[in-house]
Protein backbone atom coordinates (compact mmCIF):
# COMPACT_ATOMS: atom_id res chain seq x y z
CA UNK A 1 -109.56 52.24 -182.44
CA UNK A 2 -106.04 49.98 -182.22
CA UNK A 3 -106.26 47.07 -180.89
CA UNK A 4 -102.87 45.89 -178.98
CA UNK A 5 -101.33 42.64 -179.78
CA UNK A 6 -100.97 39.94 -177.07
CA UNK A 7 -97.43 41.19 -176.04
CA UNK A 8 -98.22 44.55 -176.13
CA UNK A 9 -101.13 44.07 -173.43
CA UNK A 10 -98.40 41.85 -171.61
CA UNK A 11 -95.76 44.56 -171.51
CA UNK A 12 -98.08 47.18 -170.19
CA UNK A 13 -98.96 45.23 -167.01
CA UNK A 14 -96.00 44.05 -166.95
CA UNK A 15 -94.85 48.05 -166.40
CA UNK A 16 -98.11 48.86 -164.30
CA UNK A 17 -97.39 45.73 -162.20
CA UNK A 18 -93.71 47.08 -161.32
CA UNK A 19 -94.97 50.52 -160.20
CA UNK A 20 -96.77 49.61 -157.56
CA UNK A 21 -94.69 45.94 -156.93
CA UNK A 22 -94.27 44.98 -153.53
CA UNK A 23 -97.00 47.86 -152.49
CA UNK A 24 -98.63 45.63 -149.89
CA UNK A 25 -95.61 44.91 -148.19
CA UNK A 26 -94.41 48.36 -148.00
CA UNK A 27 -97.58 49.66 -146.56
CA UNK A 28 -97.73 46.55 -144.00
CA UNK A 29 -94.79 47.76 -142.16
CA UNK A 30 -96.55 51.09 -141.01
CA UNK A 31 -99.72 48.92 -139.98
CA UNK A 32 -98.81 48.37 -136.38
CA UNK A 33 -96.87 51.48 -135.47
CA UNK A 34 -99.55 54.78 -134.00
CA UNK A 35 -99.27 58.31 -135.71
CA UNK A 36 -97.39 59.18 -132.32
CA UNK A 37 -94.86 56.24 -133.00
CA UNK A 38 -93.92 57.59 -136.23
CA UNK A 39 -93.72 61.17 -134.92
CA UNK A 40 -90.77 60.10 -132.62
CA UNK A 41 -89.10 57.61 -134.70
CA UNK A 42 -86.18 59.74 -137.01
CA UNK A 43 -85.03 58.56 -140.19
CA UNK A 44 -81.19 57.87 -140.50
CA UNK A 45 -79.41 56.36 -143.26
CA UNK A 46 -79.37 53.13 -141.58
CA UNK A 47 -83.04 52.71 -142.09
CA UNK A 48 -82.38 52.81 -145.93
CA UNK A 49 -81.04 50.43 -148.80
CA UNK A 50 -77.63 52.44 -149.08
CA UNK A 51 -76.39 49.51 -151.70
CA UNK A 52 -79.74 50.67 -154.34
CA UNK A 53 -79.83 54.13 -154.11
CA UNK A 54 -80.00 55.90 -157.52
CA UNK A 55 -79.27 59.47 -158.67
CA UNK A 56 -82.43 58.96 -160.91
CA UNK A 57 -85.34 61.86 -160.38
CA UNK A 58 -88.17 58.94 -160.29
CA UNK A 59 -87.60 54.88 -160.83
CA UNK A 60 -90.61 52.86 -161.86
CA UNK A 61 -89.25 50.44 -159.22
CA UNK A 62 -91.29 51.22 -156.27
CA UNK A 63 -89.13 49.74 -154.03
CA UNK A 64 -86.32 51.73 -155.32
CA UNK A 65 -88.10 55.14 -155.76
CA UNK A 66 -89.23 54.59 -152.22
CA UNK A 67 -85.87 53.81 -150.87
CA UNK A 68 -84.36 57.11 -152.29
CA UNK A 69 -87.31 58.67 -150.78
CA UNK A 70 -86.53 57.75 -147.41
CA UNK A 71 -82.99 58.42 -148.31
CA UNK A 72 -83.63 62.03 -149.12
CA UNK A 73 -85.56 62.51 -145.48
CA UNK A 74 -82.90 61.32 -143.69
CA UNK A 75 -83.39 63.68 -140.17
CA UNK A 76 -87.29 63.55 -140.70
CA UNK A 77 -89.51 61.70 -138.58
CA UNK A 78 -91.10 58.56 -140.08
CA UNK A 79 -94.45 60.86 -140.16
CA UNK A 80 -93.52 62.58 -142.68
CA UNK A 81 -92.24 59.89 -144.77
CA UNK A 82 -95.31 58.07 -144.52
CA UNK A 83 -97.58 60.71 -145.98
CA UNK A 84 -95.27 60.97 -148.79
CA UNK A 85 -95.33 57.45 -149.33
CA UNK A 86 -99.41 57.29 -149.20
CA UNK A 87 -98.92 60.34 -152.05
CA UNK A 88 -96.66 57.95 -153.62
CA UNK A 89 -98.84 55.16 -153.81
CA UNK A 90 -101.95 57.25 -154.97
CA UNK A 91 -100.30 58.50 -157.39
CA UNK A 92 -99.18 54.91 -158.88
CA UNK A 93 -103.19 54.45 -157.90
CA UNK A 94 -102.79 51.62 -155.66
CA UNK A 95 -105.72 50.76 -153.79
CA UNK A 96 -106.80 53.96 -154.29
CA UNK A 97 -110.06 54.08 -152.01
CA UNK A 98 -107.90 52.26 -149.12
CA UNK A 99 -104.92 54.29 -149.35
CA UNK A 100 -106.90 57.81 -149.67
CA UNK A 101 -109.00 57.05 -147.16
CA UNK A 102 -105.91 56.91 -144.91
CA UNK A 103 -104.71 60.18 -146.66
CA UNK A 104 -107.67 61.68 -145.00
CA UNK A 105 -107.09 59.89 -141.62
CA UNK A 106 -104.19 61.42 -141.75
CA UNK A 107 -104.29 64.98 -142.42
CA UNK A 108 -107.74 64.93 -139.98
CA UNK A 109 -105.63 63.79 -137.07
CA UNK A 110 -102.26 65.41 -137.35
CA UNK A 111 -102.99 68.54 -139.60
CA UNK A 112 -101.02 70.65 -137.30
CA UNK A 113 -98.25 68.66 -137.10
CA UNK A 114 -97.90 68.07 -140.95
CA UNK A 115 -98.40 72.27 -141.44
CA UNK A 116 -95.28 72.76 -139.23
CA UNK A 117 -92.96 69.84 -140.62
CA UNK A 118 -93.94 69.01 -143.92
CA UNK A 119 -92.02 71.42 -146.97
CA UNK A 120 -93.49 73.58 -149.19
CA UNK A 121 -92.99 71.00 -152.14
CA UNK A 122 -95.26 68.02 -149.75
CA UNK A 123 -97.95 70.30 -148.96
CA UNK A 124 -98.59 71.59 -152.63
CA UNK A 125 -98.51 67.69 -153.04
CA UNK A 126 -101.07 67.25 -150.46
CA UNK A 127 -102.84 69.36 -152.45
CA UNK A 128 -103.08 67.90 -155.14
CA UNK A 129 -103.80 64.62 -153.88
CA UNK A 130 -106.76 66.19 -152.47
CA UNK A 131 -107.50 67.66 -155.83
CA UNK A 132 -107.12 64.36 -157.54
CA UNK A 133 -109.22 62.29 -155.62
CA UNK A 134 -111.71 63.88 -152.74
CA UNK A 135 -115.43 64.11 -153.81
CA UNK A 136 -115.53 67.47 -152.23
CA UNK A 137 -115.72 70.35 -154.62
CA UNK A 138 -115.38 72.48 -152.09
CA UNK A 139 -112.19 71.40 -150.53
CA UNK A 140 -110.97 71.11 -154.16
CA UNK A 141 -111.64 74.46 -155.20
CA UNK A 142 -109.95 75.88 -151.62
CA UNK A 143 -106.87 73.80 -152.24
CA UNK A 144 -106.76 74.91 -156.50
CA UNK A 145 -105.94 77.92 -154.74
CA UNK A 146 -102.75 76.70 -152.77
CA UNK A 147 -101.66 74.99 -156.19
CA UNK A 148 -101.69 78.29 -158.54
CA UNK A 149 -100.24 80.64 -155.74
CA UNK A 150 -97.47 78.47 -155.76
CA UNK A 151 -97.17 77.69 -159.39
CA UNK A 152 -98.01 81.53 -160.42
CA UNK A 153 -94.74 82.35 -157.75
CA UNK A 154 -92.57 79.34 -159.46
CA UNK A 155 -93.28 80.64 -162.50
CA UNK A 156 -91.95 84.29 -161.64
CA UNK A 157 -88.98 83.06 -159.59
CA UNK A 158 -88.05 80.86 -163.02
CA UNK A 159 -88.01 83.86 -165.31
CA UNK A 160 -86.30 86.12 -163.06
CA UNK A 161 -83.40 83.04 -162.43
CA UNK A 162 -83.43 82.97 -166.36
CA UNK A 163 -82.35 86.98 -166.25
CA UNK A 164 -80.14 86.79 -163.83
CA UNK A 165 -76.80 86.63 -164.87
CA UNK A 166 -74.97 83.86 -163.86
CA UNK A 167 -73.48 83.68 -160.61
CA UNK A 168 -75.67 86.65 -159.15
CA UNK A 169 -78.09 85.32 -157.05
CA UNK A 170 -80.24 88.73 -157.01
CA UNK A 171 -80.12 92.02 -158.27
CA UNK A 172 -80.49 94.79 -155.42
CA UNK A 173 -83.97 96.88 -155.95
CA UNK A 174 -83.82 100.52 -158.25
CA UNK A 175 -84.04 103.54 -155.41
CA UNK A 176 -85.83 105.19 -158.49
CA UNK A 177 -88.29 102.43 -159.20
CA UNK A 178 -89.06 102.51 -155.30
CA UNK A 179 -90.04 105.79 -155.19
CA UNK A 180 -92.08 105.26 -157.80
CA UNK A 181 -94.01 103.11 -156.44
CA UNK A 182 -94.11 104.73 -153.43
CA UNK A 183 -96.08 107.60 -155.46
CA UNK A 184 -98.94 105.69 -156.45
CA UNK A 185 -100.54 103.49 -158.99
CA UNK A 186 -98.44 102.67 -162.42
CA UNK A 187 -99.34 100.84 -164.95
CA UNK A 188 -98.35 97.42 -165.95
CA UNK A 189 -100.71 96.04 -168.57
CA UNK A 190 -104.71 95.36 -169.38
CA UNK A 191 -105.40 97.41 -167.28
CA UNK A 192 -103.38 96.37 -164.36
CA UNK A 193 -100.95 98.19 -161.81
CA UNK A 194 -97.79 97.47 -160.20
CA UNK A 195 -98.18 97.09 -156.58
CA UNK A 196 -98.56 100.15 -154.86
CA UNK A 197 -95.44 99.77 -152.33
CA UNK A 198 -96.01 100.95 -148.95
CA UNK A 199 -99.80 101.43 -148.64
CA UNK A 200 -101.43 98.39 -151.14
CA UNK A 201 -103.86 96.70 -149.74
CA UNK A 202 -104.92 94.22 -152.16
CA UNK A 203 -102.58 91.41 -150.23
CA UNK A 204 -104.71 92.42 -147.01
CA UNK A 205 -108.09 91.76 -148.66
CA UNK A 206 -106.62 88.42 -151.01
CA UNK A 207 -106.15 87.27 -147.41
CA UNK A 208 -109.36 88.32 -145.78
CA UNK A 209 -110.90 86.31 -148.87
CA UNK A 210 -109.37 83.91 -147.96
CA UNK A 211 -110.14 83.62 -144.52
CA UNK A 212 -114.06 83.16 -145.86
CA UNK A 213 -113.33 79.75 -146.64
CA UNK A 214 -113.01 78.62 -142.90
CA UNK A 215 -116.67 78.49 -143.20
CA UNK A 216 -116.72 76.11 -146.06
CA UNK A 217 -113.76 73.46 -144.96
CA UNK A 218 -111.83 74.30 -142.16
CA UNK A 219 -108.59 71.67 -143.43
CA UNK A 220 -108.31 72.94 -147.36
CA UNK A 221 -108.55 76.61 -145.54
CA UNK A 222 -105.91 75.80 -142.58
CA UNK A 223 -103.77 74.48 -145.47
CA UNK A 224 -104.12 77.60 -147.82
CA UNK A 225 -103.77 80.06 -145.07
CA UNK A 226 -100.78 78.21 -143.98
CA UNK A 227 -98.78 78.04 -147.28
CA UNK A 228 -100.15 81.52 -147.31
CA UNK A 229 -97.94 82.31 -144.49
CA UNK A 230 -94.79 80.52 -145.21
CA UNK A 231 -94.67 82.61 -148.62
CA UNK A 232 -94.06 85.75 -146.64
CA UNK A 233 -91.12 83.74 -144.74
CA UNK A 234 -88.93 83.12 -147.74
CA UNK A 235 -86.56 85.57 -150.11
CA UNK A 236 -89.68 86.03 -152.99
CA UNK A 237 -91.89 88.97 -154.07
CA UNK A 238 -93.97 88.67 -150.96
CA UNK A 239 -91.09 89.46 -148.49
CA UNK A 240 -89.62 92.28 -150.57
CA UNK A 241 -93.42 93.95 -150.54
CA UNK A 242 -93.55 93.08 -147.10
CA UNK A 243 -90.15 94.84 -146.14
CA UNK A 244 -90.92 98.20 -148.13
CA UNK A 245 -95.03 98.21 -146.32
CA UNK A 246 -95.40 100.96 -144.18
CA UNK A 247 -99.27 100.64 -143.39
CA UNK A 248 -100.01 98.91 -140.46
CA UNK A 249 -103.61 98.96 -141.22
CA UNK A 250 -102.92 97.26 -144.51
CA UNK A 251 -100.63 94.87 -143.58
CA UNK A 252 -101.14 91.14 -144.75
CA UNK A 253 -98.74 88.75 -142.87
CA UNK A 254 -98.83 87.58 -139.28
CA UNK A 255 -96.55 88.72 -136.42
């Protein structure tokens, strides 16, 4: 095993010590203000270093990566920046027990809220944060499955951007292909089939599954059946299977 020289222990708490620099102070200014507070208070520019801002992804200045942060929310209520700064800390582990513990608080008091306001990107973070840190192998296995839906869909929506040609945004479905489809089962590979369009109901019983899980943690299944939702919502494979269903029986998505 190495052993690191006095300057190289230095220099990595030095760089530990300026992620999470000036964390106390940060998370003091929330202390006094209620859940409700934050709800109503709106983030505007004004509320943010404008003179600091950076163009960089991350900073390992807190301060600074917190700062574009707000920056970025500008419009959002202070809610919803605050759970993304608890994420933020957590993830720089500060405090960890203290600051998760108010994760929790958090998402047990205003799940609803967060569900309707929060983005896709936050949630799958929420996730994970869950993932990383609660003691409950239950909620952690409920919320894996929020993380690979979306990371199975990202995955798809990356290669079909990389065959896209530029400048096309998406290429209109095959009438031919459709009908296809529309015929019955064909085969894609080990075994496996395309969707059936129009009558598949393997969406209807993933959900169903799903739905199981209410009895095991009523949050991490909220959560999944929420991001669930929002899926069928945006221009992806879930909303062009949706718009060529013709089963009402079948049918996976919520009025």
């Amino acid at each position: 095993m190495t052993t690191l020289s006095k300057w190289q222990r230095k220099l990595i708490l030095l760089v530990k010590s300026e992620r999470r620099l000036n964390a106390g102070k940060i998370i003091k200014t929330f202390n006094n203000k209620s859940f409700d507070e934050m709800k109503s208070t709106i983030i505007t520019k004004f509320m943010c270093n404008l003179e600091t801002l950076t163009d960089k992804r991350k900073t390992k200045d807190l301060e600074c990566h917190l700062n574009n942060l707000k920056y970025q929310m500008r419009g959002h209520s202070e809610l919803y920046y605050y759970h993304n700064t608890l994420i933020i800390l957590l993830r720089r582990k500060y405090k960890i027990n203290e600051t998760f513990a108010e994760f929790e608080r958090l998402w047990e008091a205003e799940s609803d809220y967060l569900l309707t306001h929060l983005s896709l990107r936050w949630i799958v973070s929420a996730c994970d944060t869950f993932i990383d840190h609660s003691d409950d192998n239950n909620k952690i296995a409920i919320l894996m499955n929020v993380v690979t839906l979306i990371n199975t869909l990202r995955a798809y929506e990356t290669k079909n951007f990389l065959q896209l040609p530029t400048q096309v945004e998406s290429i209109p479905l095959i009438d031919d292909k459709v009908a296809l489809l529309y015929q019955g089962d064909l085969p894609l590979y080990d075994d496996l089939t395309y969707f059936r369009i129009g009558g598949d109901d393997s969406l209807k019983n993933m959900r169903r599954r799903y739905e199981k899980f209410y009895k095991v943690d009523n949050l991490a299944t909220t959560i999944l059946l929420s991001v669930f939702d929002k899926l069928q919502t945006h221009d992806n494979a879930f909303s062009t299977l949706r718009l060529l269903h013709k089963d009402e029986r079948s049918k996976w998505w919520l009025d």
